[in-house]
C-alpha atoms as a PDB file:
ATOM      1  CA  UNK A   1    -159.184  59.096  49.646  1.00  0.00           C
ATOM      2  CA  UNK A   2    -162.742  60.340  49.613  1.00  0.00           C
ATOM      3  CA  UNK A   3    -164.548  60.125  52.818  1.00  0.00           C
ATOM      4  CA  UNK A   4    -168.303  59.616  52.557  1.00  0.00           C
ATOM      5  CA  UNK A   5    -170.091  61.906  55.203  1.00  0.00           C
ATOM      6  CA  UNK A   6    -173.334  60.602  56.923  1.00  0.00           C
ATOM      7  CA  UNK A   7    -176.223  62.114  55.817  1.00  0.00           C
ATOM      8  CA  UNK A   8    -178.978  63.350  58.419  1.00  0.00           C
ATOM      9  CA  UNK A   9    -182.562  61.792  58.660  1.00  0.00           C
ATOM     10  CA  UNK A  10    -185.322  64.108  58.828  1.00  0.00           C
ATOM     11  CA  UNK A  11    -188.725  63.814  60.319  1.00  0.00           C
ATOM     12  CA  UNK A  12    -191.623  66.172  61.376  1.00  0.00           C
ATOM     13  CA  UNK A  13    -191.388  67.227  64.765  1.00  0.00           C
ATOM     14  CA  UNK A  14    -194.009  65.534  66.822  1.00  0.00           C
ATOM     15  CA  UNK A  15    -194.377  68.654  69.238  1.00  0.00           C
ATOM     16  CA  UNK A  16    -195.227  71.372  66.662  1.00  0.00           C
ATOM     17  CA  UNK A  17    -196.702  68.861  63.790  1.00  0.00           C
ATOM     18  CA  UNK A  18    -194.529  70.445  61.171  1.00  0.00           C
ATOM     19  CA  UNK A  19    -195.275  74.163  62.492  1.00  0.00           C
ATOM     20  CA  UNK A  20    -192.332  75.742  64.061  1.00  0.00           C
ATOM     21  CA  UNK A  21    -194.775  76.926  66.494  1.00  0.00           C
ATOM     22  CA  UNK A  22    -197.266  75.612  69.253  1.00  0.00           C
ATOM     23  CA  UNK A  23    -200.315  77.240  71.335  1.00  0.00           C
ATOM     24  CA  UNK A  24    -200.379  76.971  74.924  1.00  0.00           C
ATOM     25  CA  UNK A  25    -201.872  78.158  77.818  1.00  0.00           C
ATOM     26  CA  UNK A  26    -200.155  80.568  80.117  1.00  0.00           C
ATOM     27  CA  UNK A  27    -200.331  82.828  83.185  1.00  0.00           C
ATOM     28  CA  UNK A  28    -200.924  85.427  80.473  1.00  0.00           C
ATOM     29  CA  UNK A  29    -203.950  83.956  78.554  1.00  0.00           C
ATOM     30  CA  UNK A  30    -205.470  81.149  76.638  1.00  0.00           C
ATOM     31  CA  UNK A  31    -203.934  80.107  73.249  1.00  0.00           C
ATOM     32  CA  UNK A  32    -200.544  82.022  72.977  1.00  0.00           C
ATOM     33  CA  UNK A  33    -198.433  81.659  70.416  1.00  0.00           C
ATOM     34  CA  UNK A  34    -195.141  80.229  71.024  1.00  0.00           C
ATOM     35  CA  UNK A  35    -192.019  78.945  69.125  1.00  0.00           C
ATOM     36  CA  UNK A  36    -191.395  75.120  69.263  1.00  0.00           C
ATOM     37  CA  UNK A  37    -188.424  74.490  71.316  1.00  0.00           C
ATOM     38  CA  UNK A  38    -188.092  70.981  70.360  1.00  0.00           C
ATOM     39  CA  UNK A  39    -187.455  71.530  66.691  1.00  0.00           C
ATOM     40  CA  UNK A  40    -185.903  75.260  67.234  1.00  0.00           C
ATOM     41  CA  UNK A  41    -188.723  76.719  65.249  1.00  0.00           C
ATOM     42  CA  UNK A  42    -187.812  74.184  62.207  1.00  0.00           C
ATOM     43  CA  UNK A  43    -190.201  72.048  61.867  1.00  0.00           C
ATOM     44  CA  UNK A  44    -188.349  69.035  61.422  1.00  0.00           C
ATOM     45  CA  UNK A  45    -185.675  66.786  62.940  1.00  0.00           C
ATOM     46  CA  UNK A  46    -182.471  66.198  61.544  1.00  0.00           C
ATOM     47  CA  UNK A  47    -181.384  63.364  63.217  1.00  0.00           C
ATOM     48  CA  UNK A  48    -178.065  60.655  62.008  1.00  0.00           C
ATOM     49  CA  UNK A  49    -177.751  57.092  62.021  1.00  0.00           C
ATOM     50  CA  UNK A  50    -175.341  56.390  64.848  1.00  0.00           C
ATOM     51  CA  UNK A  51    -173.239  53.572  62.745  1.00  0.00           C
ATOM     52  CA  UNK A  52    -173.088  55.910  59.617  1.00  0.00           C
ATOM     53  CA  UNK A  53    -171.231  58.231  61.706  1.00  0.00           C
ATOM     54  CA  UNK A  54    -168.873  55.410  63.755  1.00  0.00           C
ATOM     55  CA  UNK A  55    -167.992  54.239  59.712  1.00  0.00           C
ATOM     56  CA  UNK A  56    -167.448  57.877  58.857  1.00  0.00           C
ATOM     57  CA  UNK A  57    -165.107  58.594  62.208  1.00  0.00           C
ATOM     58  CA  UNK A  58    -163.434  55.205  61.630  1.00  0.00           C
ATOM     59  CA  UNK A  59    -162.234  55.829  57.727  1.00  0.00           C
ATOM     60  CA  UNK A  60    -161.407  59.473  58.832  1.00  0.00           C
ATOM     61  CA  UNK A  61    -159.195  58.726  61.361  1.00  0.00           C
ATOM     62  CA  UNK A  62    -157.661  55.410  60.891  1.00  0.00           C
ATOM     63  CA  UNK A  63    -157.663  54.747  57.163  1.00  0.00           C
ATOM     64  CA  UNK A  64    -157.105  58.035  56.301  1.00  0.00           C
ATOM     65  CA  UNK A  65    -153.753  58.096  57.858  1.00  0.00           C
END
């Protein structure tokens, strides 16, 4: 039986707009250059459906036996 894996969604991170990085203002100037911890320098978020993965954990585990 072939299991169909869920496929992520992606979608520009909102923090960086798409960047990987961001500029922000610190005790050790104006402007510094810094790597976008929302996206982990990326750029984008990979996010899954929640009920593709429930189908995918279902099949594996209880039709699969």
């Amino acid at each position: 039986m072939k299991y169909n894996q869920p496929e992520p969604h992606s979608k520009i991170c909102t923090n960086c707009k798409g960047n990987g990085y961001i500029k922000i203002d610190t005790i050790h100037g104006k402007d510094q250059i810094k790597q976008c911890w929302v996206c982990d320098s990326r750029g984008e978020l990979k996010k899954y459906v929640q009920a593709d993965v429930d189908k995918f954990i279902y099949d594996f585990y209880f039709r699969g036996v």
